[in-house]
N, C-alpha and C. Protein backbone atom coordinates (compact mmCIF):
# COMPACT_ATOMS: atom_id res chain seq x y z
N UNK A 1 -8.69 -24.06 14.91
CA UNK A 1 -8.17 -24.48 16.19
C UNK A 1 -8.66 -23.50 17.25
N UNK A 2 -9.02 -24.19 18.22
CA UNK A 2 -9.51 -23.21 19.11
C UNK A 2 -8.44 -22.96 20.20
N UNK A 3 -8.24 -22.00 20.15
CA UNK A 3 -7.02 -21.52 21.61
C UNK A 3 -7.64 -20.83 22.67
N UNK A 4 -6.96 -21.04 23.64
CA UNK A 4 -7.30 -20.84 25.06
C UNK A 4 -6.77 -19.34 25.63
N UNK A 5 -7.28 -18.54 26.35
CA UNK A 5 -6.76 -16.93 26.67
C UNK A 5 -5.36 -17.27 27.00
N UNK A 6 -5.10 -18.43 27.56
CA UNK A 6 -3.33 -18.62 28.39
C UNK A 6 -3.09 -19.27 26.80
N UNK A 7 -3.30 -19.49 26.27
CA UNK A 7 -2.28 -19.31 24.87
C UNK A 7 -1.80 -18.61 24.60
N UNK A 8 -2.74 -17.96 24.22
CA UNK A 8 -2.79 -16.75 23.59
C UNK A 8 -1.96 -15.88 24.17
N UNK A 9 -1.81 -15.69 25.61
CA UNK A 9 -0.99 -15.01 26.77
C UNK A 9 0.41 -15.27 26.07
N UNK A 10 0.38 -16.65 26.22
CA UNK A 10 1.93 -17.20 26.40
C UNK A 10 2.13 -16.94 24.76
N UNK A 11 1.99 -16.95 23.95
CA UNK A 11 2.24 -16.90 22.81
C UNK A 11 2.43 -15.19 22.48
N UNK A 12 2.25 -14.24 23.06
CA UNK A 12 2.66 -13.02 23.59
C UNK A 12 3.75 -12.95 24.29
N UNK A 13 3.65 -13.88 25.13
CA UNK A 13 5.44 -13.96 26.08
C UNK A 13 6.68 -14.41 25.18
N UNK A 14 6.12 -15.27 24.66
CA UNK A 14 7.41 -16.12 23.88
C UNK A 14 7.80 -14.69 22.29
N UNK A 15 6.75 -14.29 22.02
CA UNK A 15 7.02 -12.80 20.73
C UNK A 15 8.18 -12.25 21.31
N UNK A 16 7.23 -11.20 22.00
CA UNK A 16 8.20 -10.27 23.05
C UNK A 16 9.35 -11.07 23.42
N UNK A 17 9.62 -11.96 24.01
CA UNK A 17 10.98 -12.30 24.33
C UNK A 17 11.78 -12.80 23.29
N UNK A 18 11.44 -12.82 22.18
CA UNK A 18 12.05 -13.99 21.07
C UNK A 18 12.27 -12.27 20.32
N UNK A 19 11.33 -11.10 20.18
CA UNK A 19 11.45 -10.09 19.38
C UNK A 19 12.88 -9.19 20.24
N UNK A 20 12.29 -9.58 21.66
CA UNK A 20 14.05 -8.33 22.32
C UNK A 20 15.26 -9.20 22.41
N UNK A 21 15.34 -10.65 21.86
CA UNK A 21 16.71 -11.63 21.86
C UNK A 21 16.70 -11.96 23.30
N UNK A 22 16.15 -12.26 24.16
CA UNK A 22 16.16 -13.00 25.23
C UNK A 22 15.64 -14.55 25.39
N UNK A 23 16.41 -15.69 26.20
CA UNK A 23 16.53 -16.58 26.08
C UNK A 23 15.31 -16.81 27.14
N UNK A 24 14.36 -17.68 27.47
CA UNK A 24 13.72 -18.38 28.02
C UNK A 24 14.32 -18.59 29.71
N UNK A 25 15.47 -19.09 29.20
CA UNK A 25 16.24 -19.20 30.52
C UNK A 25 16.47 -17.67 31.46
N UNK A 26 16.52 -17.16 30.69
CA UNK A 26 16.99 -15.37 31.16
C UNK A 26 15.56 -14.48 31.94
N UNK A 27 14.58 -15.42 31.46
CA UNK A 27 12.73 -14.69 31.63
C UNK A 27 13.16 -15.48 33.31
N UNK A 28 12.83 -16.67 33.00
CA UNK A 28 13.14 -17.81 34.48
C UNK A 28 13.63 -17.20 35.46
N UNK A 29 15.39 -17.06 35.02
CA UNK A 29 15.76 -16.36 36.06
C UNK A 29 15.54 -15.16 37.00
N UNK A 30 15.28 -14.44 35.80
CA UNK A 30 14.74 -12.92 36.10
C UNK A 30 13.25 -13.07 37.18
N UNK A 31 12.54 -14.19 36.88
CA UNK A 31 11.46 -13.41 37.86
C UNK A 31 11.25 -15.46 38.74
N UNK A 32 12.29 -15.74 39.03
CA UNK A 32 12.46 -17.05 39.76
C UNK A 32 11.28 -18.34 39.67
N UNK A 33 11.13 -18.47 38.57
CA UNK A 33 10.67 -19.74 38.37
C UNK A 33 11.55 -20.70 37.40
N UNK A 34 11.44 -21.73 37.27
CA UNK A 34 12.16 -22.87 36.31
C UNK A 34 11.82 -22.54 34.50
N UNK A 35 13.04 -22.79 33.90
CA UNK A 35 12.60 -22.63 32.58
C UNK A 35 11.96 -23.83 31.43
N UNK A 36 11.95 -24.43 32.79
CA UNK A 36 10.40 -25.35 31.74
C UNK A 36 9.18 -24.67 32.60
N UNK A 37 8.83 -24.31 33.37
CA UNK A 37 7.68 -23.24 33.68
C UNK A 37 7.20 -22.36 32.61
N UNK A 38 8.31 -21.60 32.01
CA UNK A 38 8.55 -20.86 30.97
C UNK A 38 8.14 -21.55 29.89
N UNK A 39 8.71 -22.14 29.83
CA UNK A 39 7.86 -22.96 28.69
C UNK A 39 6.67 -23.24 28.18
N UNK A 40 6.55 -23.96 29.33
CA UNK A 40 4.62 -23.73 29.60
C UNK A 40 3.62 -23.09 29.63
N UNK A 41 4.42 -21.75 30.10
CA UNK A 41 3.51 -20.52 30.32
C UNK A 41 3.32 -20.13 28.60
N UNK A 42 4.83 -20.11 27.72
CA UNK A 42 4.36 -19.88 26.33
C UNK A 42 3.92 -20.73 25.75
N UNK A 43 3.63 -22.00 25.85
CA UNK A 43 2.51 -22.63 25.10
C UNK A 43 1.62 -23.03 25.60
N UNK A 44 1.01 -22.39 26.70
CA UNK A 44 -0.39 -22.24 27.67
C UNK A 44 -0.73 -23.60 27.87
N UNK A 45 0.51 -24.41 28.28
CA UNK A 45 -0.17 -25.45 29.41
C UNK A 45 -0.09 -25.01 30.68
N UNK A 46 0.40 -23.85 31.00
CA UNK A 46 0.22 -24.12 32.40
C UNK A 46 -0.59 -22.35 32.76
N UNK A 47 -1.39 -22.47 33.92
CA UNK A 47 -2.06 -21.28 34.01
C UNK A 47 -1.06 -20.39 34.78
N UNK A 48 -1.30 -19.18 34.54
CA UNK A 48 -0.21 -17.96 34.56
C UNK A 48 -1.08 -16.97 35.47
N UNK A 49 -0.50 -16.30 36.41
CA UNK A 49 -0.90 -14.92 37.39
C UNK A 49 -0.85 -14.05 36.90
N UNK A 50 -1.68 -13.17 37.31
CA UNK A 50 -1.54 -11.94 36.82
C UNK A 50 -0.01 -11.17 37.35
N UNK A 51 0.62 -11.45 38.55
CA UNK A 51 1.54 -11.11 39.32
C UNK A 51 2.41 -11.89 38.27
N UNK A 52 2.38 -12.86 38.01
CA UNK A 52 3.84 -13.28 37.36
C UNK A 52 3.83 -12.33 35.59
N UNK A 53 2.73 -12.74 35.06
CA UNK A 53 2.50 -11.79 33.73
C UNK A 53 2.96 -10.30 34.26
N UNK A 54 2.99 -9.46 35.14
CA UNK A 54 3.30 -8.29 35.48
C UNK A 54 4.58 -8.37 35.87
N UNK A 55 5.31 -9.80 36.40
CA UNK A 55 6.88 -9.83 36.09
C UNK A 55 7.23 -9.97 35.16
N UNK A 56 7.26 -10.52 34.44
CA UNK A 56 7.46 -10.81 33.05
C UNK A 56 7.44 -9.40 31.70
N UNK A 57 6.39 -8.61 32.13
CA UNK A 57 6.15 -7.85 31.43
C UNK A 57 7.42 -6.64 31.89
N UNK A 58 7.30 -6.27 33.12
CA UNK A 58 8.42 -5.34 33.79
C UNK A 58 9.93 -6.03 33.14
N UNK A 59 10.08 -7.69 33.40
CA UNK A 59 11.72 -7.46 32.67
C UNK A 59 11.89 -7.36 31.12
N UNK A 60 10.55 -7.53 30.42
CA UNK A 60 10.54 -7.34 29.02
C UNK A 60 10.79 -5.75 28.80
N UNK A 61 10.46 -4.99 29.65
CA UNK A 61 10.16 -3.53 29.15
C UNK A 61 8.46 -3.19 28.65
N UNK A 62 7.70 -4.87 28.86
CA UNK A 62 6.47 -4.33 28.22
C UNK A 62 5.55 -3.24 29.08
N UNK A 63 4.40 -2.82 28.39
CA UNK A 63 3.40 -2.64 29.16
C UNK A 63 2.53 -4.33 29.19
N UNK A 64 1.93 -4.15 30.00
CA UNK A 64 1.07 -5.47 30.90
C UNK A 64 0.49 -5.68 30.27
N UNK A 65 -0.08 -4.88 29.71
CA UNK A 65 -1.74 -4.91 28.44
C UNK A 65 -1.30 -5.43 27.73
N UNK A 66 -0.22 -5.30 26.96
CA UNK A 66 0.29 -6.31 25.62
C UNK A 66 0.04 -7.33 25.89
N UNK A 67 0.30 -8.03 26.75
CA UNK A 67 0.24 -9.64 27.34
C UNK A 67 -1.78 -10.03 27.68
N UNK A 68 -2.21 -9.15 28.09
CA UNK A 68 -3.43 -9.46 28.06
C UNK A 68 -4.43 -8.95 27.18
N UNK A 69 -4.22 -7.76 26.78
CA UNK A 69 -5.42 -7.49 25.60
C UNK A 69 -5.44 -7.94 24.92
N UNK A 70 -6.74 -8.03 24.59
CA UNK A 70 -7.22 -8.67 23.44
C UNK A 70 -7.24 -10.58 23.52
N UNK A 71 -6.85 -10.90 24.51
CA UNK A 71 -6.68 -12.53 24.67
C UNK A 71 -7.94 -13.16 24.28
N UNK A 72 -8.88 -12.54 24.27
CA UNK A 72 -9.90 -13.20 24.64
C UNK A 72 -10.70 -13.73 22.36
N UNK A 73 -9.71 -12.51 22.11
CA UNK A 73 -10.04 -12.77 20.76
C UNK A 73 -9.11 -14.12 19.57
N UNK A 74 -10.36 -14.29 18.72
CA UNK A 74 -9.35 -15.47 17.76
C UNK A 74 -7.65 -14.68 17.66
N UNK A 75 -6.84 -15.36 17.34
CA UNK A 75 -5.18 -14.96 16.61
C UNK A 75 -5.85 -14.40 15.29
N UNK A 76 -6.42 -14.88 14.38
CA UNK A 76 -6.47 -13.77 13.67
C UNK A 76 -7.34 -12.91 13.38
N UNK A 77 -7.92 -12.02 14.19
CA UNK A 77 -8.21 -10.89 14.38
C UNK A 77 -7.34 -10.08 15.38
N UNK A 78 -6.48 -10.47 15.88
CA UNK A 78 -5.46 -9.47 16.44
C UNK A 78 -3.82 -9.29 15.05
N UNK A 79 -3.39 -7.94 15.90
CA UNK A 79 -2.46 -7.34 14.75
C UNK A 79 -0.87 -8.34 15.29
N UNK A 80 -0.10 -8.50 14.31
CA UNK A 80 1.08 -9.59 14.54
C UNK A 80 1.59 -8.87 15.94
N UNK A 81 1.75 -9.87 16.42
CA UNK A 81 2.72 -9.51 17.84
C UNK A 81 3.96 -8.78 17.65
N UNK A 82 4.74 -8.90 16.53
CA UNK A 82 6.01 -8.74 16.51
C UNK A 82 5.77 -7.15 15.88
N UNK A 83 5.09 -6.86 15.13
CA UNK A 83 5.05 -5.26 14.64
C UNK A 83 4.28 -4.57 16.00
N UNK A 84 3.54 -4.99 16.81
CA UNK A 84 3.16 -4.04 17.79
C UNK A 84 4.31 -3.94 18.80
N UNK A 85 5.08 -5.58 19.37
CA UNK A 85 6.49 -4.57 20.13
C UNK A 85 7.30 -3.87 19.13
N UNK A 86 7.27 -3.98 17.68
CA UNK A 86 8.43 -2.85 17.07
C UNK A 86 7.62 -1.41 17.07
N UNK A 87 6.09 -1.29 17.85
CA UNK A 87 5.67 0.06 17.35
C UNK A 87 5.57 0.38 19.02
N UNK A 88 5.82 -0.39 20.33
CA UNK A 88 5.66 0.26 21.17
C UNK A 88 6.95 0.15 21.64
N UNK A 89 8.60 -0.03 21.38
CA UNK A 89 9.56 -0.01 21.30
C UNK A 89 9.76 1.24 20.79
N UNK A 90 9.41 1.60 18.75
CA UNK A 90 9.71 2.88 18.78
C UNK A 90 9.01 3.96 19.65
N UNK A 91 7.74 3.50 20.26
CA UNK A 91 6.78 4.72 20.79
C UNK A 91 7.59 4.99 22.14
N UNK A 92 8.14 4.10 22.61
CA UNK A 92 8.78 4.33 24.10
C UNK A 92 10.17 5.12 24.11
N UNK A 93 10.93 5.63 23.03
CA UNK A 93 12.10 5.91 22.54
C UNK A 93 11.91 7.28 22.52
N UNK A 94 10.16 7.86 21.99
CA UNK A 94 10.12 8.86 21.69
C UNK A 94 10.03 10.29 22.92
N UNK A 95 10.00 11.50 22.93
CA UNK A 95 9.96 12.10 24.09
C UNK A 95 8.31 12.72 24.00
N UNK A 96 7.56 13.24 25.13
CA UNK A 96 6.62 13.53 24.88
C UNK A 96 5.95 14.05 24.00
N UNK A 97 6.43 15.19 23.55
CA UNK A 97 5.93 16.08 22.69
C UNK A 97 6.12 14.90 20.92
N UNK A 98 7.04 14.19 20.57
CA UNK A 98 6.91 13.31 19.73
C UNK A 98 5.53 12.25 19.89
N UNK A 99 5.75 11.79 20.99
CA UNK A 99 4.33 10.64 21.17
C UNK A 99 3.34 11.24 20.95
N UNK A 100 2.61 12.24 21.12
CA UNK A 100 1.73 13.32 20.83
C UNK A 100 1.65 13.27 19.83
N UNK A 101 2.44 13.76 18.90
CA UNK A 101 2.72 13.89 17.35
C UNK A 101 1.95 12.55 16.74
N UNK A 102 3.07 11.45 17.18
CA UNK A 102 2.64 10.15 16.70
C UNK A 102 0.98 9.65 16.96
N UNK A 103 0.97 9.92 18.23
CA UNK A 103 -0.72 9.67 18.25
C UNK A 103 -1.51 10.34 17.68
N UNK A 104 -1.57 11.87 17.10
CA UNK A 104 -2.50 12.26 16.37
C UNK A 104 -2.12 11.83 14.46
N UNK A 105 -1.12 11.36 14.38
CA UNK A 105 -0.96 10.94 12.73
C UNK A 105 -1.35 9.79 12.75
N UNK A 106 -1.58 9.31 13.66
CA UNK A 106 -2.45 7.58 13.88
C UNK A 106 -3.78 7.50 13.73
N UNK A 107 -3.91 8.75 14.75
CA UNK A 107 -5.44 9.22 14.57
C UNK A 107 -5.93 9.17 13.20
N UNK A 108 -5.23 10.74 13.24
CA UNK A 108 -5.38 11.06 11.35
C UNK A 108 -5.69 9.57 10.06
N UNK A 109 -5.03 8.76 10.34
CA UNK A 109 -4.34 7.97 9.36
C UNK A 109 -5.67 6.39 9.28
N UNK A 110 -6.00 6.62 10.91
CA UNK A 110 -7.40 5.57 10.87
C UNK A 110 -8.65 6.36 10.13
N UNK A 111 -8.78 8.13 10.66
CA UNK A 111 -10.03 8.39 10.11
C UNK A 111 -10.17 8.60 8.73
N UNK A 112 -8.49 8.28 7.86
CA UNK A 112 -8.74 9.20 6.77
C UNK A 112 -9.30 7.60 6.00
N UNK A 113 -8.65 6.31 6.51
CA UNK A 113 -9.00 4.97 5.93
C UNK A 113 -10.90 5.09 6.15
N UNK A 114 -11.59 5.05 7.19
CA UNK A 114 -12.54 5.24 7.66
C UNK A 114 -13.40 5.64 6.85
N UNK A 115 -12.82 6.79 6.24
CA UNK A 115 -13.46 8.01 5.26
C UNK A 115 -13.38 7.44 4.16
N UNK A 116 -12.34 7.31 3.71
CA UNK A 116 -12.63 6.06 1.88
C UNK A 116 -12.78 5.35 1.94
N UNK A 117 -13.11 4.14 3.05
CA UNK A 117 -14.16 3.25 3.08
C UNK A 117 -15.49 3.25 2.46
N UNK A 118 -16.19 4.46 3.72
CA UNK A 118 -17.63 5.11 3.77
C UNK A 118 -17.77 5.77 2.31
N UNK A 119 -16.53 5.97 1.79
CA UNK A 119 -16.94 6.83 0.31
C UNK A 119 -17.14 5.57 -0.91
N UNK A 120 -16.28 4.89 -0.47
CA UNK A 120 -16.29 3.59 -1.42
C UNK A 120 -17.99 2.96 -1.71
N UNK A 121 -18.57 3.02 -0.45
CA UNK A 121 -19.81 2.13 -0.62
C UNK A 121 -21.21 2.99 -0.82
């Protein structure tokens, strides 16, 4: 199936809001459009702003990029929606000197896969 970048968008909106327990109706209100708009926007019939995706993202708590990176790629080659807001949920909880931490054991943890790859072959 071929999907469209505003799918793909909206199918990011509807995660995030379905992953923090917020109702459709509650997105609507929050940034004043109708919740069949909402609707639409998550199953990419209808085309979406960057200004409204940047509302949307602000009452989620997201960053913006969640909603657009990577759109442009198939669904599966991107990582499940629902484990990246549970990893930028815990990352946002943490205090600096932790996020630090966390980003270099991430680091660590891609180059060490990287490395027994390259050893494997």
């Amino acid at each position: 199936m071929n999907n469209t970048i505003q799918q793909r968008v909206g199918a990011r909106i509807r995660a995030a809001r379905v992953q923090r327990g917020i109702t459709g109706r509650e997105v609507a209100w929050a940034i004043g459009v109708s919740y069949q708009q909402i609707w639409k926007y998550e199953l990419g019939k209808s085309m979406i702003s960057v200004g409204t995706i940047a509302s949307i993202a602000q009452f989620l708590r997201m960053p913006i990029s969640f909603f657009i990176e990577d759109a442009a790629l198939p669904f599966d080659m991107l990582t499940s929606s629902s484990k990246r807001i549970a990893l930028l949920d815990a990352y946002n909880k943490l205090d600096a000197p932790s996020r630090d931490l966390l980003i270099s054991i991430a680091k660590s943890l891609g180059e060490a896969r990287d490395a027994h790859r390259l050893a494997a072959e």
